[in-house]
C-alpha atoms as a PDB file:
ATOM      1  CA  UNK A   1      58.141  18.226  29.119  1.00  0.00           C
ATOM      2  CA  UNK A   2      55.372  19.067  31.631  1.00  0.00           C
ATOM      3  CA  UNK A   3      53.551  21.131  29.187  1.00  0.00           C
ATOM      4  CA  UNK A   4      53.137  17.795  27.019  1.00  0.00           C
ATOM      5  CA  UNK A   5      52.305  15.980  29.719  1.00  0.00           C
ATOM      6  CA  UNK A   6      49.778  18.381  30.538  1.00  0.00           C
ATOM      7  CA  UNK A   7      48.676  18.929  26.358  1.00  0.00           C
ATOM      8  CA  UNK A   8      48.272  15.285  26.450  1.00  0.00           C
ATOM      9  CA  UNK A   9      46.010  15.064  29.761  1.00  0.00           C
ATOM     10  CA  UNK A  10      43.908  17.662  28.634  1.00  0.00           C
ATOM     11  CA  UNK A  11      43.767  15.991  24.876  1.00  0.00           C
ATOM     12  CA  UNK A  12      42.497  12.382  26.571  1.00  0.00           C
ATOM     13  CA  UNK A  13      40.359  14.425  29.450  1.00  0.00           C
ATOM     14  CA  UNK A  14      38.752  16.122  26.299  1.00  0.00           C
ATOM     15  CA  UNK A  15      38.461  13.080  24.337  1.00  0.00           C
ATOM     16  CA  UNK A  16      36.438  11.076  27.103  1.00  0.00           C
ATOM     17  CA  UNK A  17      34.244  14.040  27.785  1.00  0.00           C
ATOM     18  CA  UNK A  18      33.395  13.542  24.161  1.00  0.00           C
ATOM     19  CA  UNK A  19      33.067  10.102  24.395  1.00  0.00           C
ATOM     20  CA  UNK A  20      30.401  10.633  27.621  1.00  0.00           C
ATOM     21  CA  UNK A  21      28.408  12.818  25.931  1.00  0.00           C
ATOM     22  CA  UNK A  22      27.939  11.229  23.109  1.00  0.00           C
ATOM     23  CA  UNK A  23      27.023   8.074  25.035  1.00  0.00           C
ATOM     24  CA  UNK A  24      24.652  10.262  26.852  1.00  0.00           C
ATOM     25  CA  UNK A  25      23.255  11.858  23.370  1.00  0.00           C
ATOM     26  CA  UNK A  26      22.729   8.632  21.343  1.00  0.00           C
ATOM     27  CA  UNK A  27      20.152   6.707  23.599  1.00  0.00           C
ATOM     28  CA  UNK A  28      17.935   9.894  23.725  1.00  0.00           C
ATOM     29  CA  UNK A  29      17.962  10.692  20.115  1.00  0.00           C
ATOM     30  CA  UNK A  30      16.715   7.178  19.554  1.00  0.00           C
ATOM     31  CA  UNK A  31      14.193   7.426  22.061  1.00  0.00           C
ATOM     32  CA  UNK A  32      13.220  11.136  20.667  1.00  0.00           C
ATOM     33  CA  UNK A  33      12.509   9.765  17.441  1.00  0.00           C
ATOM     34  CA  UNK A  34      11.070   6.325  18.240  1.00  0.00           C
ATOM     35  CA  UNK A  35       8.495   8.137  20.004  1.00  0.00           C
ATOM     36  CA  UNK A  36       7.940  10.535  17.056  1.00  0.00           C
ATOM     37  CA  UNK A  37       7.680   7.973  14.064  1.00  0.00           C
ATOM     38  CA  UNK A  38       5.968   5.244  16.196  1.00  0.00           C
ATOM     39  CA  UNK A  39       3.399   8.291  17.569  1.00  0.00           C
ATOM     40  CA  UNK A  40       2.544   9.275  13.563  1.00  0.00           C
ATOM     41  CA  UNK A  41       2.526   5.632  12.480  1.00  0.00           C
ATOM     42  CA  UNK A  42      -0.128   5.006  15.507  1.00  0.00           C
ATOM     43  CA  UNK A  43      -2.307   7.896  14.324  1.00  0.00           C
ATOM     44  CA  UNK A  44      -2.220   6.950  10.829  1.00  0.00           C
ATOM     45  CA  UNK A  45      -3.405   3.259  11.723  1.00  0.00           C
ATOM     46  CA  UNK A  46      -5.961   4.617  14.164  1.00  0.00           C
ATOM     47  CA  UNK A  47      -7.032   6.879  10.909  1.00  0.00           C
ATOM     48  CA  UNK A  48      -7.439   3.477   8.665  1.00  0.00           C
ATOM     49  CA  UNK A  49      -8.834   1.221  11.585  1.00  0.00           C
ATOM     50  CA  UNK A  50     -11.908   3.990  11.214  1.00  0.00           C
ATOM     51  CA  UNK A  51     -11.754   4.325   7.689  1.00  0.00           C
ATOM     52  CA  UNK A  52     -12.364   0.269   7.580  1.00  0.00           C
ATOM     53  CA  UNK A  53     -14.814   0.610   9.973  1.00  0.00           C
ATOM     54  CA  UNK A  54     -17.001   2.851   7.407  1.00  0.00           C
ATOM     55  CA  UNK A  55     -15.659   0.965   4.380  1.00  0.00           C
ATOM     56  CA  UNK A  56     -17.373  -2.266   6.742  1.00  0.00           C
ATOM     57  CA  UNK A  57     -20.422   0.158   6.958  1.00  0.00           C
ATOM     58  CA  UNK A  58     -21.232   1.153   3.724  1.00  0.00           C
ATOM     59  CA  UNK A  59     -20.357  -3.014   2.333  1.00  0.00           C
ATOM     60  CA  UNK A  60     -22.901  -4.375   4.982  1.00  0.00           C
ATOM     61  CA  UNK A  61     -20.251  -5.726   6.626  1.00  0.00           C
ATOM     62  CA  UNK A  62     -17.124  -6.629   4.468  1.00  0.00           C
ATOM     63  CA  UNK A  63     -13.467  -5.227   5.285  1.00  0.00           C
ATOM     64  CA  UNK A  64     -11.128  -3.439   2.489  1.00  0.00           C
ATOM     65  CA  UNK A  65      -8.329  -6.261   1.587  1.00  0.00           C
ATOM     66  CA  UNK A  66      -6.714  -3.932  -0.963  1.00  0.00           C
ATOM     67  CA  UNK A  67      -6.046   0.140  -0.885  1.00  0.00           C
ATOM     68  CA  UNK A  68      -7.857   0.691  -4.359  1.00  0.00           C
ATOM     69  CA  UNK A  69     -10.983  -1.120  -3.347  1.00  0.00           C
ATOM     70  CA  UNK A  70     -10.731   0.911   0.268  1.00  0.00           C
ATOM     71  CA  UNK A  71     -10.377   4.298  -1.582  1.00  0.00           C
ATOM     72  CA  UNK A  72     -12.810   3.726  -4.216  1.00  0.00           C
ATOM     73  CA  UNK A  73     -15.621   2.284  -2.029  1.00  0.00           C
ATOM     74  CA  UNK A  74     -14.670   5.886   0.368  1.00  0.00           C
ATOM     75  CA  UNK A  75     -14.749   8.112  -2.300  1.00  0.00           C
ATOM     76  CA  UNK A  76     -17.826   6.843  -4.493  1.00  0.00           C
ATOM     77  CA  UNK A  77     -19.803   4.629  -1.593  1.00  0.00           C
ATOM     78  CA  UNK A  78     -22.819   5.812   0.824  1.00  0.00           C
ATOM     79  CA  UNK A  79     -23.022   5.436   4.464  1.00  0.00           C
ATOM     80  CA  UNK A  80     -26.152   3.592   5.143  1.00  0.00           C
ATOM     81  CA  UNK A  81     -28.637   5.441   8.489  1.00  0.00           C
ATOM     82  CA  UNK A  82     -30.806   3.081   9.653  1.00  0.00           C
ATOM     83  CA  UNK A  83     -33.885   4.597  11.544  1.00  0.00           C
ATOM     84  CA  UNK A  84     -36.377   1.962  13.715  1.00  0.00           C
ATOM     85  CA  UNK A  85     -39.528   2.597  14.346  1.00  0.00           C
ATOM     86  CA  UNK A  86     -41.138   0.914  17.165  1.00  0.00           C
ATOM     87  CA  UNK A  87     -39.310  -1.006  19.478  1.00  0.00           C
ATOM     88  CA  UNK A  88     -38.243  -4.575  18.488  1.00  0.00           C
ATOM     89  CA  UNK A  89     -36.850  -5.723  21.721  1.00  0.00           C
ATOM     90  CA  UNK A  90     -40.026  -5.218  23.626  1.00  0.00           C
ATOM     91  CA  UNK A  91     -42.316  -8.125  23.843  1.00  0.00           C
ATOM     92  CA  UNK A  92     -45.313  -5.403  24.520  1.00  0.00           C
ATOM     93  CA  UNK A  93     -45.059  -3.658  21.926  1.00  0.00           C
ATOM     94  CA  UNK A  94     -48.206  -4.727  19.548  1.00  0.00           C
ATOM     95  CA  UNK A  95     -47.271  -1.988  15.899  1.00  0.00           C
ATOM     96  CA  UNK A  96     -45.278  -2.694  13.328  1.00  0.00           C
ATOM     97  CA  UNK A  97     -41.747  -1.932  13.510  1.00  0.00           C
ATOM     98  CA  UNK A  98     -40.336  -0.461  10.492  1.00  0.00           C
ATOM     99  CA  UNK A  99     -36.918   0.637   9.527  1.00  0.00           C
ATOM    100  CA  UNK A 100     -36.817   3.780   7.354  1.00  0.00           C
ATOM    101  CA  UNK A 101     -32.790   3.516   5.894  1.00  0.00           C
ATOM    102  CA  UNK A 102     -31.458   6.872   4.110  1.00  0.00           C
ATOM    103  CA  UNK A 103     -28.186   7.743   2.774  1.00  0.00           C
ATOM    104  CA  UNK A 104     -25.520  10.118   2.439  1.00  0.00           C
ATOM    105  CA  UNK A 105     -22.016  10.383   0.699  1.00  0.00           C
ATOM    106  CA  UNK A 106     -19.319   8.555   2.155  1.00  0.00           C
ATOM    107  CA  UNK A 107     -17.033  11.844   0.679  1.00  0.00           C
ATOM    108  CA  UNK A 108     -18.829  14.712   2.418  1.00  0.00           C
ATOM    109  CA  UNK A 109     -17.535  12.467   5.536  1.00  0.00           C
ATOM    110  CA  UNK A 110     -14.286  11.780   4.380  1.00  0.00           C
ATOM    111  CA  UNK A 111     -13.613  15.585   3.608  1.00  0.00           C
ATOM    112  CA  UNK A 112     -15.395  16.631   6.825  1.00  0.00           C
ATOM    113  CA  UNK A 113     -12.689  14.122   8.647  1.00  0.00           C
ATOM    114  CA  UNK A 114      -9.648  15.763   6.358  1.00  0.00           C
ATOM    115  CA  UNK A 115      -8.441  12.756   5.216  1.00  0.00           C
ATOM    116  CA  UNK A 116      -6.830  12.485   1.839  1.00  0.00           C
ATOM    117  CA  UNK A 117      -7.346   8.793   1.081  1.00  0.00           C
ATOM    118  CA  UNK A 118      -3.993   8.334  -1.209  1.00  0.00           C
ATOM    119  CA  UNK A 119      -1.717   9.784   1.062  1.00  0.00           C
ATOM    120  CA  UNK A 120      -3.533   7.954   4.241  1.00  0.00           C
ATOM    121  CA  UNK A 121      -2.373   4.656   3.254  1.00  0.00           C
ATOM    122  CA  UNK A 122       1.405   5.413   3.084  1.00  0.00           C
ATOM    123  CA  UNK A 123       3.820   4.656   6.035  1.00  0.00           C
ATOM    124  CA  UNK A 124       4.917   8.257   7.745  1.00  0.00           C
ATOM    125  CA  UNK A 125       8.583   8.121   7.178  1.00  0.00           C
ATOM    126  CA  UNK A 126       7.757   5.343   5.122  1.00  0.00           C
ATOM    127  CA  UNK A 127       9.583   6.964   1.547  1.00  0.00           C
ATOM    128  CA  UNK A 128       6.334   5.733  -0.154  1.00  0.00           C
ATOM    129  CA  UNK A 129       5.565   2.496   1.448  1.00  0.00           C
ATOM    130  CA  UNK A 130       2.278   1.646   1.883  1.00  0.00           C
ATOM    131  CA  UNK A 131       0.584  -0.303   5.011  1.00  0.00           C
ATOM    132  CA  UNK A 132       0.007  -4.146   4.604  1.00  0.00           C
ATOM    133  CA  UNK A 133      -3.620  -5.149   4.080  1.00  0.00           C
ATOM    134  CA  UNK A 134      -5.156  -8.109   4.432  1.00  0.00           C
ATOM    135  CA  UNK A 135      -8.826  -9.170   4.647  1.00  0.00           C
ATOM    136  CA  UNK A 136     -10.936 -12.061   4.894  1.00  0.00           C
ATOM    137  CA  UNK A 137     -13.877 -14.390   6.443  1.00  0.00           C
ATOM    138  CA  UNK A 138     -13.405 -17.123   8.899  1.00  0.00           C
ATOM    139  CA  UNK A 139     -14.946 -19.443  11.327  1.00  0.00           C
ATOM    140  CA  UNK A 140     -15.067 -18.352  14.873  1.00  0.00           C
ATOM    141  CA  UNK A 141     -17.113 -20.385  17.342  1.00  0.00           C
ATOM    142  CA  UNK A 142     -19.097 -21.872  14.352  1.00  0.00           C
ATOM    143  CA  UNK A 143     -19.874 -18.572  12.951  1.00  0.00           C
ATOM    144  CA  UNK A 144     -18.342 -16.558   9.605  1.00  0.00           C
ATOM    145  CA  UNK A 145     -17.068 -13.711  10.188  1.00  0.00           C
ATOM    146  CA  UNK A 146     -14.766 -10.834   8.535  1.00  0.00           C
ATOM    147  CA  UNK A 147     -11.408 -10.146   9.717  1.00  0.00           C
ATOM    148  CA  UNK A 148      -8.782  -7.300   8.810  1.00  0.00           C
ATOM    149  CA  UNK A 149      -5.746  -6.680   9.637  1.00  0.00           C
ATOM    150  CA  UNK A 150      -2.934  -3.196   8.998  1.00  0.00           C
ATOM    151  CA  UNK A 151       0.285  -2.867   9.547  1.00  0.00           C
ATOM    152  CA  UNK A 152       3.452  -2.956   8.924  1.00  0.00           C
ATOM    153  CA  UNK A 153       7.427  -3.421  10.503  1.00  0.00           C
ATOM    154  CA  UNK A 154       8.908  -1.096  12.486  1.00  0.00           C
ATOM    155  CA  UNK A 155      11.668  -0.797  10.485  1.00  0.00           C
ATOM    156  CA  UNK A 156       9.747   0.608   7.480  1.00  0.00           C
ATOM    157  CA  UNK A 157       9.825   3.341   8.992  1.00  0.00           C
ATOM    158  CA  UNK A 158      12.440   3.886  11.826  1.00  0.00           C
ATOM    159  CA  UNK A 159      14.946   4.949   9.041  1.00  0.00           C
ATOM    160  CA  UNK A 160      18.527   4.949  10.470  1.00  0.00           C
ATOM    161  CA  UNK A 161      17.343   3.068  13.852  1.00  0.00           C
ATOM    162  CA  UNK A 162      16.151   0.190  12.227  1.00  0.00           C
ATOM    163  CA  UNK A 163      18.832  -1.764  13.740  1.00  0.00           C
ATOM    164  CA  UNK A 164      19.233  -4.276  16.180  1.00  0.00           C
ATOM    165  CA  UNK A 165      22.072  -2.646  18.037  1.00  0.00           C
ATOM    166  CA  UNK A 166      19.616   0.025  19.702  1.00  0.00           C
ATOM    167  CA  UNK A 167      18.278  -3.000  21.834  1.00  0.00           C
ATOM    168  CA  UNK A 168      21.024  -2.105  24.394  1.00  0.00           C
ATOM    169  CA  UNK A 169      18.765   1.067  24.895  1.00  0.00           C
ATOM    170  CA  UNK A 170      15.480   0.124  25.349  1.00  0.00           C
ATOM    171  CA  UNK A 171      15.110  -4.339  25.602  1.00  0.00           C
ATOM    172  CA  UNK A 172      11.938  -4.853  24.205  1.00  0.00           C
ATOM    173  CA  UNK A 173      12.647  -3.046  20.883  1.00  0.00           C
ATOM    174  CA  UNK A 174      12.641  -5.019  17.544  1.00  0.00           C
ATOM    175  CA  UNK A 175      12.773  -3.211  14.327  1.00  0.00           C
ATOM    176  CA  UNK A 176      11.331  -6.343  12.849  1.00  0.00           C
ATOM    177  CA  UNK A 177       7.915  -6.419  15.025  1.00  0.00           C
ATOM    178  CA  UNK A 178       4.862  -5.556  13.052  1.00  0.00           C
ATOM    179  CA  UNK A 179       2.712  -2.708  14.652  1.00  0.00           C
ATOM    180  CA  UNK A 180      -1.015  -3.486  13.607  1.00  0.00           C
ATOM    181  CA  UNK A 181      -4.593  -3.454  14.477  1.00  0.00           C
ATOM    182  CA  UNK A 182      -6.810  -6.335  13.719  1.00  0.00           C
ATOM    183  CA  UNK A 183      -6.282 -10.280  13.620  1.00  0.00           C
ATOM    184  CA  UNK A 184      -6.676 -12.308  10.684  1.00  0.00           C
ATOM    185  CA  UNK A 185      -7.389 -14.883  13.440  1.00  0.00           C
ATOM    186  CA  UNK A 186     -10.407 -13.957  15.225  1.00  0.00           C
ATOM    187  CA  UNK A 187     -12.540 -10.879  14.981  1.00  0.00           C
ATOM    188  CA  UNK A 188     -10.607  -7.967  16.233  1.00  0.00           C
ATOM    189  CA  UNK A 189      -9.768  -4.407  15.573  1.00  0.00           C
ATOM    190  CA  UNK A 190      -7.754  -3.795  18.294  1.00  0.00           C
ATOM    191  CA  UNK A 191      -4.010  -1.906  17.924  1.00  0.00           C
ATOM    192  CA  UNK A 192      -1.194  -3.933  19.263  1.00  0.00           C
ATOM    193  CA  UNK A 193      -0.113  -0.898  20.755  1.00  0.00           C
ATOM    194  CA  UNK A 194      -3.244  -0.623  22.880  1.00  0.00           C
ATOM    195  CA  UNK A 195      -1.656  -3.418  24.955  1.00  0.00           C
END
């Protein structure tokens, strides 16, 4: 009878060892691979917050609001380098001021960066998803200007921890927060994540 007894202690001591690892395990596998797929998915939008800026470049000033446009314009477009001559700002200054503009190939830049432009606008861990993209013009303190904004919810690509229930590890995660740069609201490139 004691040797039950003591089969059955060691059965429950073994099953709540178990049970305390495991508790232990789960919260840092989430946090392991939050930090992984949120890190990559930061990277990639800090990769096409630049890539707008030179698509805004090389339009005079317009934002990509689709990923064809974006990749064509960075594959086919030229970067515009603006050289003055003679210095506008000073009231002294009695010459002419001329601006001597030359170009080169947008794709010489892109490859020099190492960006592959089809597979820079998918979600990492995404399974093929592709960022959200808007742009636009709007009035901002009486003045049009062009807004952009990329991104996309977490749980595109958090995979198995897009759920709710790993709140009870971390409180200010939602899987259905959008992580983004730019504001379709006022002229801004600026990551969320920055914050």
């Amino acid at each position: 009878m004691r040797l039950i007894i003591n089969l059955v202690l060691l059965a429950i001591v073994a099953a709540l060892i178990y049970v305390l690892v495991d508790s232990i395990r789960e919260p840092i596998a989430f946090k392991n691979e939050r930090d992984k797929r949120e890190d990559a998915v930061v990277d990639r939008l800090r990769d096409l917050r630049r890539g707008q800026e030179l698509y805004r470049t090389i339009t005079w000033g317009d934002f990509a609001s689709n990923w064809d446009d974006y990749k064509k314009v960075l594959s086919t477009g030229q970067i515009p380098f603006v050289k003055v001559i003679g210095d506008p700002d000073d009231p002294d200054f009695q010459g002419n001021v001329t601006y001597d503009t030359s170009y080169t190939l947008a794709a010489d830049s892109i490859k020099t960066l190492g960006w592959d432009l089809n597979e820079m606008v998918l979600i990492p861990f995404g399974n093929g998803k592709m960022f959200d993209v808007q742009a636009d013009t709007l009035s901002y303190q009486k003045t049009l200007v062009n807004v952009v904004e990329v991104g996309t919810k977490r749980s595109s690509f958090m995979g198995k921890y897009a759920d709710e229930k790993y709140k009870r590890y971390d409180a200010r995660y939602n899987p259905n927060s959008v992580i983004k740069f730019g504001d379709m609201n006022k002229p801004s490139t600026s990551g969320n994540w920055e914050r």
